[in-house]
C-alpha atoms as a PDB file:
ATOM      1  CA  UNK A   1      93.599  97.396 131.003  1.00  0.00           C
ATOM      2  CA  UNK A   2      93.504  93.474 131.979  1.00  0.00           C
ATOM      3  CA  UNK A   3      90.070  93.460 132.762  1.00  0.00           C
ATOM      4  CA  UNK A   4      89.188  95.487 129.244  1.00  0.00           C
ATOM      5  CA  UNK A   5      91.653  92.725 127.438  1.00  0.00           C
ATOM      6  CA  UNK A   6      89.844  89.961 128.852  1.00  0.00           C
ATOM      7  CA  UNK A   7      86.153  91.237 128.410  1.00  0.00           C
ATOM      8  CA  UNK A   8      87.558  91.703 124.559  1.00  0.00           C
ATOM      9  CA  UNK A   9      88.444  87.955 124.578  1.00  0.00           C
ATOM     10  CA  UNK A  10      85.315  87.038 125.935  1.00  0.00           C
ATOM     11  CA  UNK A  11      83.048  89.419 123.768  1.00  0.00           C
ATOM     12  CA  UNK A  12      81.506  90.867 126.944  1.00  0.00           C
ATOM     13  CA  UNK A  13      81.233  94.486 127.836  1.00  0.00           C
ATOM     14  CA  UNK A  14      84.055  95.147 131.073  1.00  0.00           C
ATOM     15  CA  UNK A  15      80.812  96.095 133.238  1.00  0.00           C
ATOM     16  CA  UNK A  16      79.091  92.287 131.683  1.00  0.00           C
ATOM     17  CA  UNK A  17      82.565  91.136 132.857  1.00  0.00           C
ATOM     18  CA  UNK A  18      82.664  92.053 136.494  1.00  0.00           C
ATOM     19  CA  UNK A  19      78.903  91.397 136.941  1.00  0.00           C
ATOM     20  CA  UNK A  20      79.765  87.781 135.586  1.00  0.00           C
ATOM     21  CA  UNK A  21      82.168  87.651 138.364  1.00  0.00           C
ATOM     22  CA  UNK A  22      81.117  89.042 140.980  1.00  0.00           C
ATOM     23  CA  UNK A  23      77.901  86.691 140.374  1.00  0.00           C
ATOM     24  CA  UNK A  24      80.593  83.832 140.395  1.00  0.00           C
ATOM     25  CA  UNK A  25      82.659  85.053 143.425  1.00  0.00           C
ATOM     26  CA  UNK A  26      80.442  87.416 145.792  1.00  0.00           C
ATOM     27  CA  UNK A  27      81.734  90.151 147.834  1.00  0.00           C
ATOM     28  CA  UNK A  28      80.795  90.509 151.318  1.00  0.00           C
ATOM     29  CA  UNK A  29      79.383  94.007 150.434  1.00  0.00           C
ATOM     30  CA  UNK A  30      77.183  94.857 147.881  1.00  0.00           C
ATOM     31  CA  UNK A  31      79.041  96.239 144.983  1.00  0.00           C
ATOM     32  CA  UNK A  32      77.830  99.110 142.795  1.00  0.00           C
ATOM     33  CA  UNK A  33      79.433  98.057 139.422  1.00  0.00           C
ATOM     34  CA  UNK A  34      78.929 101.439 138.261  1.00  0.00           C
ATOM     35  CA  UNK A  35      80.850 103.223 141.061  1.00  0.00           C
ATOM     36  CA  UNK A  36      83.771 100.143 140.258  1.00  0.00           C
ATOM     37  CA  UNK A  37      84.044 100.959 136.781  1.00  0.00           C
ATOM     38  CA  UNK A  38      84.029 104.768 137.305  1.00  0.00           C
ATOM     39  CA  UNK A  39      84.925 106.182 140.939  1.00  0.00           C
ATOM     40  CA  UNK A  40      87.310 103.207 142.333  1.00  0.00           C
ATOM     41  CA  UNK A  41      91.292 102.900 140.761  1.00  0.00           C
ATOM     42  CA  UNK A  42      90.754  99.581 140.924  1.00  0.00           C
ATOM     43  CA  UNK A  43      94.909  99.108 140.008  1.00  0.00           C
ATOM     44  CA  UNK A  44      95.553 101.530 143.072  1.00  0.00           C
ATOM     45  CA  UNK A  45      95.753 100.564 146.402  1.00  0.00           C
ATOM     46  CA  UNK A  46      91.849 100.548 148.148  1.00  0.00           C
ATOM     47  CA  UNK A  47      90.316  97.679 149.227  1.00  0.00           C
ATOM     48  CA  UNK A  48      88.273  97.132 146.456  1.00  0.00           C
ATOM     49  CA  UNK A  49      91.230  96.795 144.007  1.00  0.00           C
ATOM     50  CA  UNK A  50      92.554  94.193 146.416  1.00  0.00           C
ATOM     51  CA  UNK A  51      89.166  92.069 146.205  1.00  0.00           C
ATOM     52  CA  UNK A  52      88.663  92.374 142.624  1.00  0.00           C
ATOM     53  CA  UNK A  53      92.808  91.067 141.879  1.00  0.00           C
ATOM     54  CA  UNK A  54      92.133  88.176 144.525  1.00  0.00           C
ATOM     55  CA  UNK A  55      88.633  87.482 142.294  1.00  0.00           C
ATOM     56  CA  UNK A  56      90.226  87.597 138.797  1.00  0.00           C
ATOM     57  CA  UNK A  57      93.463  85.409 139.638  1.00  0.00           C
ATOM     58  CA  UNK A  58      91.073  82.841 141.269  1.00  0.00           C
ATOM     59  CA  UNK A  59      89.132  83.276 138.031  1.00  0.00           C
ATOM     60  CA  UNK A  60      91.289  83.302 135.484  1.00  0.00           C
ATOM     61  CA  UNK A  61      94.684  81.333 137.209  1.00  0.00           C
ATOM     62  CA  UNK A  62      97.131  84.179 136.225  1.00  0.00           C
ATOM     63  CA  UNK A  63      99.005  86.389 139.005  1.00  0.00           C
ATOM     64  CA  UNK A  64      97.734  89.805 139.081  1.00  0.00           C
ATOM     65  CA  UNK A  65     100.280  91.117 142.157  1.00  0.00           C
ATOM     66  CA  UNK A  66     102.494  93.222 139.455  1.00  0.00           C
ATOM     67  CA  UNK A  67      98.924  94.801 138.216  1.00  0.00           C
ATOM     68  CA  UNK A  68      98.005  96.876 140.583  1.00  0.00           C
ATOM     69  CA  UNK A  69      99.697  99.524 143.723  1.00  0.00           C
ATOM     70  CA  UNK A  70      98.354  97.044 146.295  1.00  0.00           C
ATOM     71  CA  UNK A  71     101.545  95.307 147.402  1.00  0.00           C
ATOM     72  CA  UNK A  72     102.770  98.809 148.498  1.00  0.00           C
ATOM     73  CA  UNK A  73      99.613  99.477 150.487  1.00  0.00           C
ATOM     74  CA  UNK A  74     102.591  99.861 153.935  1.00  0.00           C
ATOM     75  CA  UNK A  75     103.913 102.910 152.545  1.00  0.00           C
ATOM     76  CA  UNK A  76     101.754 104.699 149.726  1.00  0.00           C
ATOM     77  CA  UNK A  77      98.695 106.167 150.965  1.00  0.00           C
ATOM     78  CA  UNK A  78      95.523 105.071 148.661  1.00  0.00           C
ATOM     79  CA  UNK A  79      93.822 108.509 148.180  1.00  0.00           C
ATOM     80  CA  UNK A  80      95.397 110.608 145.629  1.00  0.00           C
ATOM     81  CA  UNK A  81      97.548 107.594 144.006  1.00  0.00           C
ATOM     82  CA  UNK A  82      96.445 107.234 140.446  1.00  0.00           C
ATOM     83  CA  UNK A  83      94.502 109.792 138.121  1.00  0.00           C
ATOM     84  CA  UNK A  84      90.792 109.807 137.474  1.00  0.00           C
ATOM     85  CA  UNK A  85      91.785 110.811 133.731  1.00  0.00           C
ATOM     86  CA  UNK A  86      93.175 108.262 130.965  1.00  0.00           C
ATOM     87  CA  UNK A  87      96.550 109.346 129.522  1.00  0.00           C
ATOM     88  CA  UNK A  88      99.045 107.431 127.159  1.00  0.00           C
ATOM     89  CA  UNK A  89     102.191 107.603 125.647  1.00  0.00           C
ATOM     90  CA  UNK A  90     101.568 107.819 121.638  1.00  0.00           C
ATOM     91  CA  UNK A  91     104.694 105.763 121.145  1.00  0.00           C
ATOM     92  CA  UNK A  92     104.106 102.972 123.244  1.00  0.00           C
ATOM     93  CA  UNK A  93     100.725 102.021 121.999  1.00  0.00           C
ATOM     94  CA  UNK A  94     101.938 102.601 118.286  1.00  0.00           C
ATOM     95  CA  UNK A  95     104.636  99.794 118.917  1.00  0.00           C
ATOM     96  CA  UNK A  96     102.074  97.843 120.785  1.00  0.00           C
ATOM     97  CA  UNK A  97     101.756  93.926 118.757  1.00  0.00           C
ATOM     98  CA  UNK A  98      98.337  93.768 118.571  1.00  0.00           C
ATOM     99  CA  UNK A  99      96.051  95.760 120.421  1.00  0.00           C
ATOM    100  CA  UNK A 100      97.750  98.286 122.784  1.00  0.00           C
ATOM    101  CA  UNK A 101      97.078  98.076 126.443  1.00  0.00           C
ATOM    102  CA  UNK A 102      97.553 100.792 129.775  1.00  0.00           C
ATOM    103  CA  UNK A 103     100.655 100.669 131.227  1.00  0.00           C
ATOM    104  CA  UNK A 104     100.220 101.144 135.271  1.00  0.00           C
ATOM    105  CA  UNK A 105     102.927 103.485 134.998  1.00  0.00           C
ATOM    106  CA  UNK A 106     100.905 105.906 133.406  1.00  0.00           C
ATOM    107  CA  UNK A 107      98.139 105.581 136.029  1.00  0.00           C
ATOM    108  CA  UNK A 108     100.603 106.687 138.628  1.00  0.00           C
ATOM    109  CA  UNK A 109      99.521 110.433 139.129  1.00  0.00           C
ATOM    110  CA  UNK A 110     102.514 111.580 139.711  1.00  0.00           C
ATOM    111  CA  UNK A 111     103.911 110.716 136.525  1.00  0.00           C
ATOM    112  CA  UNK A 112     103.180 112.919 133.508  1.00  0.00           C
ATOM    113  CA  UNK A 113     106.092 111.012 131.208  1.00  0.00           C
ATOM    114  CA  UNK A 114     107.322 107.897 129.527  1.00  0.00           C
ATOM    115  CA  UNK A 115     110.457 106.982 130.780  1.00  0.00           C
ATOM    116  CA  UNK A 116     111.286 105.130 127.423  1.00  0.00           C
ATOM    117  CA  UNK A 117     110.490 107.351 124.668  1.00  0.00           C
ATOM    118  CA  UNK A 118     111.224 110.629 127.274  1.00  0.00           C
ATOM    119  CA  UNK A 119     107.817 112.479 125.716  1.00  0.00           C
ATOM    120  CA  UNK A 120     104.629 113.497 127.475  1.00  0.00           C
ATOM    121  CA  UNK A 121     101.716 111.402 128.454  1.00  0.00           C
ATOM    122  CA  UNK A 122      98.918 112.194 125.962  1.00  0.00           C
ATOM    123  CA  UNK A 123      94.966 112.870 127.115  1.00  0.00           C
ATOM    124  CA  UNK A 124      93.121 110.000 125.783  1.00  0.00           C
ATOM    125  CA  UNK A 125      90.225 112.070 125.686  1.00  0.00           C
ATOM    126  CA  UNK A 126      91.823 113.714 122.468  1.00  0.00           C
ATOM    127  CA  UNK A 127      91.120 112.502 118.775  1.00  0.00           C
ATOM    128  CA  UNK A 128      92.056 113.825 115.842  1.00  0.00           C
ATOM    129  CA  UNK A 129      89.165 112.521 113.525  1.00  0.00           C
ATOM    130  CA  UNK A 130      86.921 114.210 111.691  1.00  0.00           C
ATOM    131  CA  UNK A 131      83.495 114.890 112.626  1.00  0.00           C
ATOM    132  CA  UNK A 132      82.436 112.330 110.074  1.00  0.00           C
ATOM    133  CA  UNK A 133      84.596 109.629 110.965  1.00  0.00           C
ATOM    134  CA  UNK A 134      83.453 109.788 115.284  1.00  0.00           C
ATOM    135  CA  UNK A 135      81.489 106.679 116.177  1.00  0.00           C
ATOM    136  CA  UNK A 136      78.071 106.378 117.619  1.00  0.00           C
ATOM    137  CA  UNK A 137      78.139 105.880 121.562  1.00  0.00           C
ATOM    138  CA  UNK A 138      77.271 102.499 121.458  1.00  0.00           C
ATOM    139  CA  UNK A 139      79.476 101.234 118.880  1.00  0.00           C
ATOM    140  CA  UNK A 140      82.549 102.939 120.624  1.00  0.00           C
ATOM    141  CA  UNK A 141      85.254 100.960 121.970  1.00  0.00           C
ATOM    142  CA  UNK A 142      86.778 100.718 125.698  1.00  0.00           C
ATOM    143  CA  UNK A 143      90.089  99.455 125.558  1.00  0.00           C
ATOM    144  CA  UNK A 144      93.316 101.395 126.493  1.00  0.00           C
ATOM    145  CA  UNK A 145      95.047 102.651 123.312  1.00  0.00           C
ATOM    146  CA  UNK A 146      92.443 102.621 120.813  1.00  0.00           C
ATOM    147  CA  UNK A 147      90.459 105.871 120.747  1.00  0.00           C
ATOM    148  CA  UNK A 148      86.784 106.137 122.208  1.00  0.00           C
ATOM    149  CA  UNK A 149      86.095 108.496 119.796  1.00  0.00           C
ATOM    150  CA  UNK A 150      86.787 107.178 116.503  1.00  0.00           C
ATOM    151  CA  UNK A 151      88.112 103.300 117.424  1.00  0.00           C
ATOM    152  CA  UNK A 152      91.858 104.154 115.810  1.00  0.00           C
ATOM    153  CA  UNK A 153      93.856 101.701 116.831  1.00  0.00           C
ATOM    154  CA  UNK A 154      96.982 102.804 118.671  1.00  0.00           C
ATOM    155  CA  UNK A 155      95.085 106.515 118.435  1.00  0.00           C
ATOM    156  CA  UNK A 156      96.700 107.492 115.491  1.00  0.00           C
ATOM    157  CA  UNK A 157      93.875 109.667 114.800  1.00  0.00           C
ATOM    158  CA  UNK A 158      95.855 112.267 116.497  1.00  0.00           C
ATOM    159  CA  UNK A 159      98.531 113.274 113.820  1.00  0.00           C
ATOM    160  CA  UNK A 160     100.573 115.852 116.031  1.00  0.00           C
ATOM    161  CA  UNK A 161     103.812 114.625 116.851  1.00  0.00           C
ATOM    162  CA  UNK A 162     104.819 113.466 120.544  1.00  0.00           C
ATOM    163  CA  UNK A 163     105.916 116.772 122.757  1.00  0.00           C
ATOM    164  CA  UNK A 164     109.354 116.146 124.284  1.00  0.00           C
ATOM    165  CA  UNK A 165     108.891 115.618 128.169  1.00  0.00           C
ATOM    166  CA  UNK A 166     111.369 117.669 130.501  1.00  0.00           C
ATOM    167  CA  UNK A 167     114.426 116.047 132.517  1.00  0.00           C
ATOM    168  CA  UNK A 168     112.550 116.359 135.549  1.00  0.00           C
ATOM    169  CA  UNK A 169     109.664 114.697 134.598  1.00  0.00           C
ATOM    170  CA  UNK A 170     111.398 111.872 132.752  1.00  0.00           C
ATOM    171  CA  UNK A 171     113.208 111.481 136.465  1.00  0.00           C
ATOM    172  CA  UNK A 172     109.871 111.271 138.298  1.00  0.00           C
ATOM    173  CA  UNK A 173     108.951 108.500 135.637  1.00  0.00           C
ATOM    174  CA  UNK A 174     111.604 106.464 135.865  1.00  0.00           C
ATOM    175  CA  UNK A 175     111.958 106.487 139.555  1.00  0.00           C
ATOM    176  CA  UNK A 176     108.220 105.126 140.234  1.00  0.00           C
ATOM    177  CA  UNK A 177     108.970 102.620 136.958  1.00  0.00           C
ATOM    178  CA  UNK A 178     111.558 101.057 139.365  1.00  0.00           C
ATOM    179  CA  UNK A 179     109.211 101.160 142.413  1.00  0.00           C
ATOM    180  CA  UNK A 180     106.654  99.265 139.997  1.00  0.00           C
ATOM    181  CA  UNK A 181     109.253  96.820 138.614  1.00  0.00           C
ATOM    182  CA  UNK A 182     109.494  95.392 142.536  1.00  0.00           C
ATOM    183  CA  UNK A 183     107.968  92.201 142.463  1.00  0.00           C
ATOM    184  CA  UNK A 184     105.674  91.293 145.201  1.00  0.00           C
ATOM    185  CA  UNK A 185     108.437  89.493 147.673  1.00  0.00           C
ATOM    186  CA  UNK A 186     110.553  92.479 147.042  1.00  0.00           C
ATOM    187  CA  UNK A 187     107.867  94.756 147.897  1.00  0.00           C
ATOM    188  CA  UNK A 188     107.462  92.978 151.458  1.00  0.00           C
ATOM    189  CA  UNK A 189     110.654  95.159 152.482  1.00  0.00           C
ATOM    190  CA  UNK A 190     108.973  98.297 152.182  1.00  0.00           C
ATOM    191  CA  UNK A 191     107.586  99.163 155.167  1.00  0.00           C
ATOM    192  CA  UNK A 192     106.676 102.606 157.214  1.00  0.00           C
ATOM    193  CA  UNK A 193     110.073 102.136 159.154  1.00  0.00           C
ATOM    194  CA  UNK A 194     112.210 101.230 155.836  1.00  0.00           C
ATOM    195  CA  UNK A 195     110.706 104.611 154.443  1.00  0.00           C
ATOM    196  CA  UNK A 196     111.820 107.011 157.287  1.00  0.00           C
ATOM    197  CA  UNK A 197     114.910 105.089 157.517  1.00  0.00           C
ATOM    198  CA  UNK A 198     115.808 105.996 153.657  1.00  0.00           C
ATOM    199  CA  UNK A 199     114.638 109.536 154.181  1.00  0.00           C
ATOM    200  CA  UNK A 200     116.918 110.090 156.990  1.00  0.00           C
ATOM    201  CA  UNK A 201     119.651 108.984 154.868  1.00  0.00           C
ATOM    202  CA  UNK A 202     119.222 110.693 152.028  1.00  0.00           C
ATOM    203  CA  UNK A 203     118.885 113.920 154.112  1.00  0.00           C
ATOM    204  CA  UNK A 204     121.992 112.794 155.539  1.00  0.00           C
ATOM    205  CA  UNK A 205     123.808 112.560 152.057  1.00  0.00           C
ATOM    206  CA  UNK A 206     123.174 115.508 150.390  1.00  0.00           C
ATOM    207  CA  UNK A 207     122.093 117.999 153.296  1.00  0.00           C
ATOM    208  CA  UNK A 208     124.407 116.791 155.842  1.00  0.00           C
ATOM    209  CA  UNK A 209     121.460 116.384 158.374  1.00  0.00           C
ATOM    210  CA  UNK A 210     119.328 119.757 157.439  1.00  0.00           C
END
């Protein structure tokens, strides 16, 4: 969502964007943009994600640490982190000032649930408009909350109402919204002992040991 945001402000295309810096900043490696943009979670926790936050905050002067899975690298395994899909929660980006942007919440694939508004995560894939109203390919948009379909702001193309999420998934969602709400010095304490130190605890509490 950041680096869609700032290609926006720049009037670049988010692949423009990353070639621009990457031409700026090198990678040891060769980098396929393409397989960036498309294969890697770049807010997850692989090492690409982790070059391409150290690049943008040089590049740009803002902290990126709260933007991406990285800082919990010690404990969640990268593979199988985030989603390959786009999901949103239609109330969030409706409130959104301005443009709406991805939470990293919603990345989390795990979660299928806004903690806030308790409904379910929404396919961005989905629109609502008619045939008519769809956009050409090249004139579609690629920013998180407005639809790649038709360009509706806060994807209010889709008229169905929000479907009410379950207790358990509104649990799952506002569990990992705590883990992500650790800032990074926090996040320093979670380690692969701290983990199996809290899991023999909590089997402790509430199965007496089992």
């Amino acid at each position: 969502s950041y680096i869609e945001h700032l290609a926006l402000a720049h009037q670049m295309k988010p692949r423009t964007l990353l070639e621009t810096l990457f031409i700026a900043y090198p990678m040891d490696k060769a980098t396929d943009i393409a397989s960036v943009l498309k294969q890697q979670r770049v807010h997850g926790g692989t090492p690409l994600g982790e070059e391409l936050k150290k690049r943008l905050g040089v590049a740009t002067g803002s902290s990126l640490a709260g933007a991406t899975l990285a800082r919990f690298a010690q404990v969640l395994a990268p593979t199988n982190l985030t989603r390959t899909g786009e999901v949103y929660c239609p109330c969030c980006v409706q409130e959104d000032e301005g443009l709406p942007y991805v939470r990293l919440l919603w990345q989390v694939q795990c979660v299928t649930a806004c903690p806030i508004h308790k409904v379910k995560l929404r396919d961005a894939n989905l629109c609502g408009a008619k045939a008519a109203d769809m956009l050409p390919p090249q004139r579609r948009p690629s920013v998180g909350g407005v639809c790649s379909s038709c360009g509706s702001v806060g994807c209010r193309c889709v008229t169905e109402g929000p479907e009410a999420a379950s207790k358990e998934e509104v649990w799952v969602s506002q569990q990992v919204a705590r883990l992500i709400a650790t800032p990074e010095a926090g996040a320093a304490s979670f380690t692969g002992e701290t983990l199996k130190a809290g899991l023999r605890a909590l089997v402790q509490s509430v199965y007496e040991g089992s």
